[in-house]
Protein backbone atom coordinates (compact mmCIF):
# COMPACT_ATOMS: atom_id res chain seq x y z
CA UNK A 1 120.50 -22.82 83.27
CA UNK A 2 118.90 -26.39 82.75
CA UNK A 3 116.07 -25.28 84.30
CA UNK A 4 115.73 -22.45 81.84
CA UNK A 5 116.48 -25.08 79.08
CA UNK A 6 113.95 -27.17 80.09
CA UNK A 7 111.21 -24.47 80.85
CA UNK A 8 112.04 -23.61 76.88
CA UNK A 9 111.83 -26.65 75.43
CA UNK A 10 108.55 -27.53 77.67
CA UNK A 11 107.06 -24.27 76.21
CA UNK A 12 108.20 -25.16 72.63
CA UNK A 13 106.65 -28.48 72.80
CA UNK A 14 103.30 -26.50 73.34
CA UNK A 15 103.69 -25.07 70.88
CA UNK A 16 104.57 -27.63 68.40
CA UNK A 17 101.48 -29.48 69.78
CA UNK A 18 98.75 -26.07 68.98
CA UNK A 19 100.17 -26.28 65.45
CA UNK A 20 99.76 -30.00 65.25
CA UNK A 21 96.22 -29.89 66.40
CA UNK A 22 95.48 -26.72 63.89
CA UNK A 23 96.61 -28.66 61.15
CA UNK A 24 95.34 -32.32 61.68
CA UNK A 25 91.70 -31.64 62.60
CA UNK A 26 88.65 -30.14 61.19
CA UNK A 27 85.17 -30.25 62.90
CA UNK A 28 82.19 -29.40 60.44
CA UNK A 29 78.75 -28.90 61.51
CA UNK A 30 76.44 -29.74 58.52
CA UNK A 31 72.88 -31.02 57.13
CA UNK A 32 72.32 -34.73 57.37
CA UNK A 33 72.69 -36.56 53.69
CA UNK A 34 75.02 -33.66 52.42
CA UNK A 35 77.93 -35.32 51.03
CA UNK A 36 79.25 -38.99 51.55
CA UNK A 37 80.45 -38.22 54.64
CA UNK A 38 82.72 -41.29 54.64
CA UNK A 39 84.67 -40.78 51.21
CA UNK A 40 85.27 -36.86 51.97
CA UNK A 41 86.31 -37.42 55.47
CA UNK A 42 88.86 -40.07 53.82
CA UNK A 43 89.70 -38.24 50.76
CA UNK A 44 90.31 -35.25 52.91
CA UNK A 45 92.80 -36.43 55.27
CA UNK A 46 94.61 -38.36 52.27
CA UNK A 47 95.11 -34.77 50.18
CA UNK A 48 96.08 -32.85 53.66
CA UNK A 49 96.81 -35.26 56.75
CA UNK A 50 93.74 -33.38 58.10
CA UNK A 51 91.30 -35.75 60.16
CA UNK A 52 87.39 -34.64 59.88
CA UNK A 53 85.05 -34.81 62.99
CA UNK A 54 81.28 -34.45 61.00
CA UNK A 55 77.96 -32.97 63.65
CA UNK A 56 74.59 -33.58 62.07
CA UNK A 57 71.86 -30.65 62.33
CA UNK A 58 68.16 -30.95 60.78
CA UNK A 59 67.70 -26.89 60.28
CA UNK A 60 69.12 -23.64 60.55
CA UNK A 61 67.20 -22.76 63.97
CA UNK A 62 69.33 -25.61 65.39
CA UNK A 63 72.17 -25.09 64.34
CA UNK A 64 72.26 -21.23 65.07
CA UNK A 65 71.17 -22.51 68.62
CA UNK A 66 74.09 -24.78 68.61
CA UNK A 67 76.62 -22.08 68.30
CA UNK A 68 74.92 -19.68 70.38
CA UNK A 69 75.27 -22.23 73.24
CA UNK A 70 79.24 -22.64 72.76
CA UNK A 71 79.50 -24.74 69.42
CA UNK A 72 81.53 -21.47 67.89
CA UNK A 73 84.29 -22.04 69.48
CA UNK A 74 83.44 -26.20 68.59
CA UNK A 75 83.29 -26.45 65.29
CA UNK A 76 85.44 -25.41 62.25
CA UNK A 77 83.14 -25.34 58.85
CA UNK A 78 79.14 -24.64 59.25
CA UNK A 79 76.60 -24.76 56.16
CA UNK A 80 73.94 -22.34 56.63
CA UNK A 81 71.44 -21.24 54.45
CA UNK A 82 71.48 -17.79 52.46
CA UNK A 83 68.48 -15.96 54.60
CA UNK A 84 70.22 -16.36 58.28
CA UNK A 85 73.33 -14.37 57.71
CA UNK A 86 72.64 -10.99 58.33
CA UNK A 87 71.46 -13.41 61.93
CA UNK A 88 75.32 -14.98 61.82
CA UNK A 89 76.66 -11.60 60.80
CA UNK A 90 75.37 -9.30 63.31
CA UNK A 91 75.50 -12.07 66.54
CA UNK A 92 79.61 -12.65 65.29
CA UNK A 93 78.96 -16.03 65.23
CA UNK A 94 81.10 -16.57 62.14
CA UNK A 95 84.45 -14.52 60.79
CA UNK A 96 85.50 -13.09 57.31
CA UNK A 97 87.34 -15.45 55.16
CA UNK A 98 91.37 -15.25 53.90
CA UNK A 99 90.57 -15.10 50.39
CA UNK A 100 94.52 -15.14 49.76
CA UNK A 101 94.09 -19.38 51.18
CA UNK A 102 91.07 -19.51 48.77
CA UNK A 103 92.23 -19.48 45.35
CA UNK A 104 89.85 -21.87 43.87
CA UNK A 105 87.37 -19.21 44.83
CA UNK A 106 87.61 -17.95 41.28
CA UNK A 107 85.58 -20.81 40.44
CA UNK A 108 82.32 -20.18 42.00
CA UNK A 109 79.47 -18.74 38.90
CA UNK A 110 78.86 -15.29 39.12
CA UNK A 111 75.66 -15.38 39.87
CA UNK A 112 77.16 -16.68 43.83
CA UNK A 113 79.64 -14.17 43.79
CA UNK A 114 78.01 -11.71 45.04
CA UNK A 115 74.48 -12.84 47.18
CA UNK A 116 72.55 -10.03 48.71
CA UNK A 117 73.77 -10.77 52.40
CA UNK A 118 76.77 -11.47 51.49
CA UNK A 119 78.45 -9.43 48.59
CA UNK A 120 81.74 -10.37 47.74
CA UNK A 121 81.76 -13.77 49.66
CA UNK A 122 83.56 -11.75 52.70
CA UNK A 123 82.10 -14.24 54.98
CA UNK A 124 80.98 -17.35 53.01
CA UNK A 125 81.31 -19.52 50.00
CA UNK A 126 78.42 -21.24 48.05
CA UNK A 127 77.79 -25.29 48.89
CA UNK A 128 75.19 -26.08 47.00
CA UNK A 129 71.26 -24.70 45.88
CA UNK A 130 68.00 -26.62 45.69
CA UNK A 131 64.41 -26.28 46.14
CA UNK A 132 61.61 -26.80 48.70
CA UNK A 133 58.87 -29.16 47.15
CA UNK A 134 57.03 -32.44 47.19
CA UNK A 135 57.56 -35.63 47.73
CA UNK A 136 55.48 -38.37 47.08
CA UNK A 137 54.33 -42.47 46.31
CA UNK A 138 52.98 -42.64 43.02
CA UNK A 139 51.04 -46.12 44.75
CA UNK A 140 49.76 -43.70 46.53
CA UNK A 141 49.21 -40.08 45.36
CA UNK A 142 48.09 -39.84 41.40
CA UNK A 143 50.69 -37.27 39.74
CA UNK A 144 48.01 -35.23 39.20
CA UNK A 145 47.29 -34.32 42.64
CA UNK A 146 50.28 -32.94 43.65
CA UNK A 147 49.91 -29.70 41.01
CA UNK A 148 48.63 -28.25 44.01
CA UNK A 149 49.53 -27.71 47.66
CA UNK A 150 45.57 -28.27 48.03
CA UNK A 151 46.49 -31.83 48.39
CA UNK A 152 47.14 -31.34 51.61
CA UNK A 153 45.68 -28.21 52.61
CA UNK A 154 42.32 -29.70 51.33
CA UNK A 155 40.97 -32.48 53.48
CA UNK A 156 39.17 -33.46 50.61
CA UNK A 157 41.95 -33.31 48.37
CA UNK A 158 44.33 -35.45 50.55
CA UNK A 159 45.47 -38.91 48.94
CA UNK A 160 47.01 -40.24 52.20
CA UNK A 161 49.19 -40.01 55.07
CA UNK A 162 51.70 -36.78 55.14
CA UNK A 163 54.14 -34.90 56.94
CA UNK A 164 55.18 -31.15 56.36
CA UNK A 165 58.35 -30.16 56.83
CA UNK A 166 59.89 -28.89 60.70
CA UNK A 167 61.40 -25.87 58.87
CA UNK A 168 58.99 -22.57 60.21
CA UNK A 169 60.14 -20.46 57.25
CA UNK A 170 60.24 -22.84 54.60
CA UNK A 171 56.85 -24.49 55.60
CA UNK A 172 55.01 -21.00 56.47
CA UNK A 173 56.63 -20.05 52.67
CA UNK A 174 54.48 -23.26 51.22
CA UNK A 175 51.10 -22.16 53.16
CA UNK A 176 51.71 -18.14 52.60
CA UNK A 177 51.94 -18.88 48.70
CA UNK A 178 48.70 -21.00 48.88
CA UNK A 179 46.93 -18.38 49.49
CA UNK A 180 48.05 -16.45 46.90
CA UNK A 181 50.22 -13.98 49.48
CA UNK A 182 53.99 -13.16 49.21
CA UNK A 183 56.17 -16.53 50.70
CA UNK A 184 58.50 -13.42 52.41
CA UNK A 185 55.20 -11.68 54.24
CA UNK A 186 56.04 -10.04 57.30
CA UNK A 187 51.70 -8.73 57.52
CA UNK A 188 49.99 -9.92 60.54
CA UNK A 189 46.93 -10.63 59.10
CA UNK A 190 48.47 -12.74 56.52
CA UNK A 191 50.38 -14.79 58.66
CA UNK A 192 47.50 -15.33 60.91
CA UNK A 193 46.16 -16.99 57.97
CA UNK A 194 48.54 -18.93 57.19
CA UNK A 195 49.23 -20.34 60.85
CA UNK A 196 45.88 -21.24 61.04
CA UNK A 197 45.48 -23.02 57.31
CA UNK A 198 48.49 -24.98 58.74
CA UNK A 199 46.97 -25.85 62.02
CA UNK A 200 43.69 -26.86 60.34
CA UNK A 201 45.65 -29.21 57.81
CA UNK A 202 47.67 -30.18 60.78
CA UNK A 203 44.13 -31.59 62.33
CA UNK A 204 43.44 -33.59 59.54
CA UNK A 205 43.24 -37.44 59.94
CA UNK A 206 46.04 -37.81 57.40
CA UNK A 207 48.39 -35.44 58.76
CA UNK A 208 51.25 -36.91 60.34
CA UNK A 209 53.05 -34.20 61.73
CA UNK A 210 56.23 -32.43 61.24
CA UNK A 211 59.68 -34.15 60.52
CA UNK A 212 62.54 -32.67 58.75
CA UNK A 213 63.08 -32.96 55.04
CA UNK A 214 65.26 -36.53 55.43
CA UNK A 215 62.62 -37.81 57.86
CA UNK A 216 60.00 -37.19 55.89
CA UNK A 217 61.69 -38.89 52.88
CA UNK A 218 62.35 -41.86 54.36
CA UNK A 219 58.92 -42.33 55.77
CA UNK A 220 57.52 -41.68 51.70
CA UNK A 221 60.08 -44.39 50.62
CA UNK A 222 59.47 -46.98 52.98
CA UNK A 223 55.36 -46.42 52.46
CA UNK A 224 54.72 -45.16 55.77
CA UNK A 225 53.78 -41.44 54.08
CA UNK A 226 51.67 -40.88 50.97
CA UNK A 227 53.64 -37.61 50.80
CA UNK A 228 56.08 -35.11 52.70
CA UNK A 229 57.79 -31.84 51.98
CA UNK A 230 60.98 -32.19 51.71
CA UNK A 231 64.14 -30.92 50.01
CA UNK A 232 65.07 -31.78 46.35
CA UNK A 233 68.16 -33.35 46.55
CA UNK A 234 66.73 -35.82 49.70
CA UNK A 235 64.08 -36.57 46.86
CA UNK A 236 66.24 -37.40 43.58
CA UNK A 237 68.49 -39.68 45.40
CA UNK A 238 65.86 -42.40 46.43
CA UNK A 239 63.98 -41.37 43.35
CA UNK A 240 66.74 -42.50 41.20
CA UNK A 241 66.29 -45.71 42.40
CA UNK A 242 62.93 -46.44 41.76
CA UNK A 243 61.21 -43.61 39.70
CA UNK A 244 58.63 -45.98 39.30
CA UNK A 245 57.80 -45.46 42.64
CA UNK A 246 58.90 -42.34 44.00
CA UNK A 247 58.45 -38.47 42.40
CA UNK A 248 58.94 -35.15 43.27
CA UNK A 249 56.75 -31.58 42.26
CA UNK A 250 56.85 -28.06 43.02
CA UNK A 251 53.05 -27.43 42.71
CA UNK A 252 51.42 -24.69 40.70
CA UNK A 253 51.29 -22.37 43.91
CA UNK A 254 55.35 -21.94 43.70
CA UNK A 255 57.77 -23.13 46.69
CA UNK A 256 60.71 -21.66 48.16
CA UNK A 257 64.40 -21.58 47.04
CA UNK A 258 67.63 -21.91 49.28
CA UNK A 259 70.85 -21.33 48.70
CA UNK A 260 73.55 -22.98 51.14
CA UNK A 261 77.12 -21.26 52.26
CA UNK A 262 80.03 -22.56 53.58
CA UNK A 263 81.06 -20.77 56.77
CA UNK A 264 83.81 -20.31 59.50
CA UNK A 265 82.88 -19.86 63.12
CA UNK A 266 83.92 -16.93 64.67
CA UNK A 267 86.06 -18.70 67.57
CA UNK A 268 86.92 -21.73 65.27
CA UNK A 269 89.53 -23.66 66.82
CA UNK A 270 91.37 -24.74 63.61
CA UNK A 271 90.49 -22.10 60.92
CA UNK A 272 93.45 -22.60 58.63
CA UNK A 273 92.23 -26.35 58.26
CA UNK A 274 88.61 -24.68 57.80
CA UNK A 275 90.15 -23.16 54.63
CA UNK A 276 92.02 -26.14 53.42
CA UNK A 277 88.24 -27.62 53.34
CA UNK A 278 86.98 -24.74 51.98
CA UNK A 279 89.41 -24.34 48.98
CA UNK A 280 89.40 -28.35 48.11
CA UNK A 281 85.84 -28.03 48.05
CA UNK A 282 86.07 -25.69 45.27
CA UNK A 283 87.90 -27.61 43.35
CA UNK A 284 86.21 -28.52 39.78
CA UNK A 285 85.93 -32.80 40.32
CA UNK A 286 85.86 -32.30 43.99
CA UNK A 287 82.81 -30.39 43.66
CA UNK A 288 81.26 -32.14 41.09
CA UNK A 289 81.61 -35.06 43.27
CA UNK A 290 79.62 -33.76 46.30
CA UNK A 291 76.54 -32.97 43.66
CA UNK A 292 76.65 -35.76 42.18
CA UNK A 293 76.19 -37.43 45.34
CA UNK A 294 74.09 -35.24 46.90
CA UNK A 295 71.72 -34.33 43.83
CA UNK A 296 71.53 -30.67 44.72
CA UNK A 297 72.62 -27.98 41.92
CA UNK A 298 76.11 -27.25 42.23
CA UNK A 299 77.25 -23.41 42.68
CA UNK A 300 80.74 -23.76 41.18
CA UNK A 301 80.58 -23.67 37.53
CA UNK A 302 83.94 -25.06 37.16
CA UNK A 303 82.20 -28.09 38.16
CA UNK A 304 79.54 -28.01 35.63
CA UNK A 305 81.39 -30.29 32.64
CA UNK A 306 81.94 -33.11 35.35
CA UNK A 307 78.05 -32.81 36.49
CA UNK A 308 75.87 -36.53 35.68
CA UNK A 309 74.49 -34.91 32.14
CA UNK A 310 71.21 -36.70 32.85
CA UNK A 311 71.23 -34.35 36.22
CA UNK A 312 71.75 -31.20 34.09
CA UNK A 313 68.60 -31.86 32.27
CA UNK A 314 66.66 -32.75 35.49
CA UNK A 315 64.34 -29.75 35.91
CA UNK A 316 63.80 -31.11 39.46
CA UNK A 317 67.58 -30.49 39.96
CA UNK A 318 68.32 -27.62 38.10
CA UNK A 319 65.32 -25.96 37.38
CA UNK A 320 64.00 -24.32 33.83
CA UNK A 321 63.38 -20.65 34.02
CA UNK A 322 59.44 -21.65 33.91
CA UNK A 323 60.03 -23.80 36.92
CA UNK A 324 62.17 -20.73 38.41
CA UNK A 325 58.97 -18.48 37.86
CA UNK A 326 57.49 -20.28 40.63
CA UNK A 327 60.42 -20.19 42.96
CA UNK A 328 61.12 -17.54 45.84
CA UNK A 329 64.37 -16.58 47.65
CA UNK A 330 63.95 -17.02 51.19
CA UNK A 331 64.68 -13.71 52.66
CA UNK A 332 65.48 -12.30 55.90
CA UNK A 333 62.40 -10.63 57.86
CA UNK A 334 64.70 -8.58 60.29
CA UNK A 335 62.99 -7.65 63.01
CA UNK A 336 59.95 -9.18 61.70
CA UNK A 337 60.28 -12.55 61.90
CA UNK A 338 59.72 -12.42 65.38
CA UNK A 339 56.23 -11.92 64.66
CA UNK A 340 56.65 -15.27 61.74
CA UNK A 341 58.44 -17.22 65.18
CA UNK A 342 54.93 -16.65 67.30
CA UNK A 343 53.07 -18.10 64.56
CA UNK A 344 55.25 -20.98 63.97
CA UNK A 345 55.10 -21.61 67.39
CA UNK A 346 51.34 -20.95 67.79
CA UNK A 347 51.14 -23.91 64.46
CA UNK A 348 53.24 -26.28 66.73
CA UNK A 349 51.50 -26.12 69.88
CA UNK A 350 47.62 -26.66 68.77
């Protein structure tokens, strides 16, 4: 009889311990620079008891790679862009949402209600939007210049020292555009052209490389880089510091547009605290907070009154429907961008 006692207790005690982990942990698996990682983590476990683990990724291909190799049963929240869930979807690397623990869902605009992969936010939950543009020293690069990608797909054009961005679609979007074809081509031809206007800039004394968006940033502030293609919100926060310096453009040619999603892995091992995060997130000041931080538009209009009103006038933030003209949804290729892959690849080796 004791032993049966015991063997009960022992296996209630497990128990007691799963719950405990479910509800004291979160692991989220996000963009570098996102949110003050610090505060949220801190401000998090304050509102819930919930302690937050934070993973840094650079783009979606690594992150997608991450979870592929065993990070879905890892990590509890993901942020992936718009254009890789139908990837997400079909794979099962992430699972539909409890709207009933989401009530601050009712939040969100309309507009990020219902996204084209994702109608009805069955699987995800709008972070934050931004664009793809430039970045760039006005000591170095005249304002002028950077109307147009030519100045740096134009040796002669080039002011200095640059980096493109290590992001295949967003950076075969900015080349595809230049030459005046759709930034969502799946035809050969035109992505032969592109891969090779991008390995002929790439040959170029003042072309650096490829970095991601923050990398490339940082090089621009500290001097290193003339110029780099980056992501807005990297850009506005050390702008804001010293606009003197420092300025950001979307040139004539048009860029690309993104639209970031909060997501649950598939195998998460604490998904009720991945819906805790998810729900506080949505919250009006909460979610003000993380734009204001982060500079990036914010999806949740509930937010919008507590938005920095100098921000809500920033067309580099939130842009004008001129500026919007010039923008393009990323969009998944399907089956095509397998053929996009081989010249991404083809850019990178040469």
């Amino acid at each position: 009889m004791k032993k049966m006692f015991f063997a009960v207790m022992l296996l209630m005690s497990f128990f007691v311990r799963v719950g405990f982990a479910e509800d004291t942990e979160l692991r989220i698996f996000t963009w570098s620079e996102y949110m003050d990682e610090r505060k949220f983590a801190a401000d998090f476990k304050a509102a819930t008891g919930i302690k937050v683990k934070i993973d840094i990724y650079e783009n979606n291909e690594e992150m997608i790679a991450k979870l592929m190799a065993g990070g879905i049963k890892q990590y509890d929240i993901i942020i992936p862009s718009d254009f890789v869930l139908p990837i997400l979807i079909s794979q099962h690397l992430i699972q539909p949402l409890d709207h009933t623990k989401l009530p601050n869902l009712k939040n969100l605009a309309d507009r990020f209600r219902n996204i084209p992969y994702d109608p009805g936010n069955k699987y995800t939950v709008g972070w934050q939007w931004g664009t793809v543009g430039l970045m760039y020293n006005k000591n170095m690069v005249k304002p002028d210049a950077v109307k147009s990608w030519s100045v740096m797909f134009d040796e002669k054009k080039q002011s200095g020292p640059f980096y493109f961005m290590d992001s295949a679609r967003d950076t075969m979007s900015i080349a595809l555009l230049y030459l005046g074809y759709d930034a969502n081509s799946t035809n050969l031809a035109e992505l032969k052209k592109a891969a090779e206007l991008l390995s002929s800039a790439k040959k170029t004394k003042n072309c650096q490389g490829f970095k991601p968006g923050v990398g490339g940033k940082n090089d621009v502030v500290a001097g290193r880089a003339a110029m780099a293609v980056v992501y807005n919100g990297d850009a506005e926060r050390d702008i804001a510091k010293d606009p003197k310096k420092l300025g950001f453009a979307i040139p004539k040619e048009g860029s690309t547009l993104f639209l970031d999603l909060m997501a649950i892995p598939a195998k998460a091992p604490h998904p009720d605290a991945a819906h805790k995060w998810i729900n506080w997130i949505l919250e009006a000041k909460r979610g003000a907070m993380l734009s204001n931080y982060n500079r990036y538009a914010t999806p949740n209009q509930a937010s919008m009154p507590y938005i920095i009103p100098a921000d809500l006038k920033n067309d580099e933030i939130y842009p004008s429907a001129d500026t919007l003209k010039r923008l393009h949804s990323t969009k998944d290729l399907g089956s095509a961008s397998r053929v996009l892959d081989e010249a991404w690849t083809r850019v990178k080796a040469q």
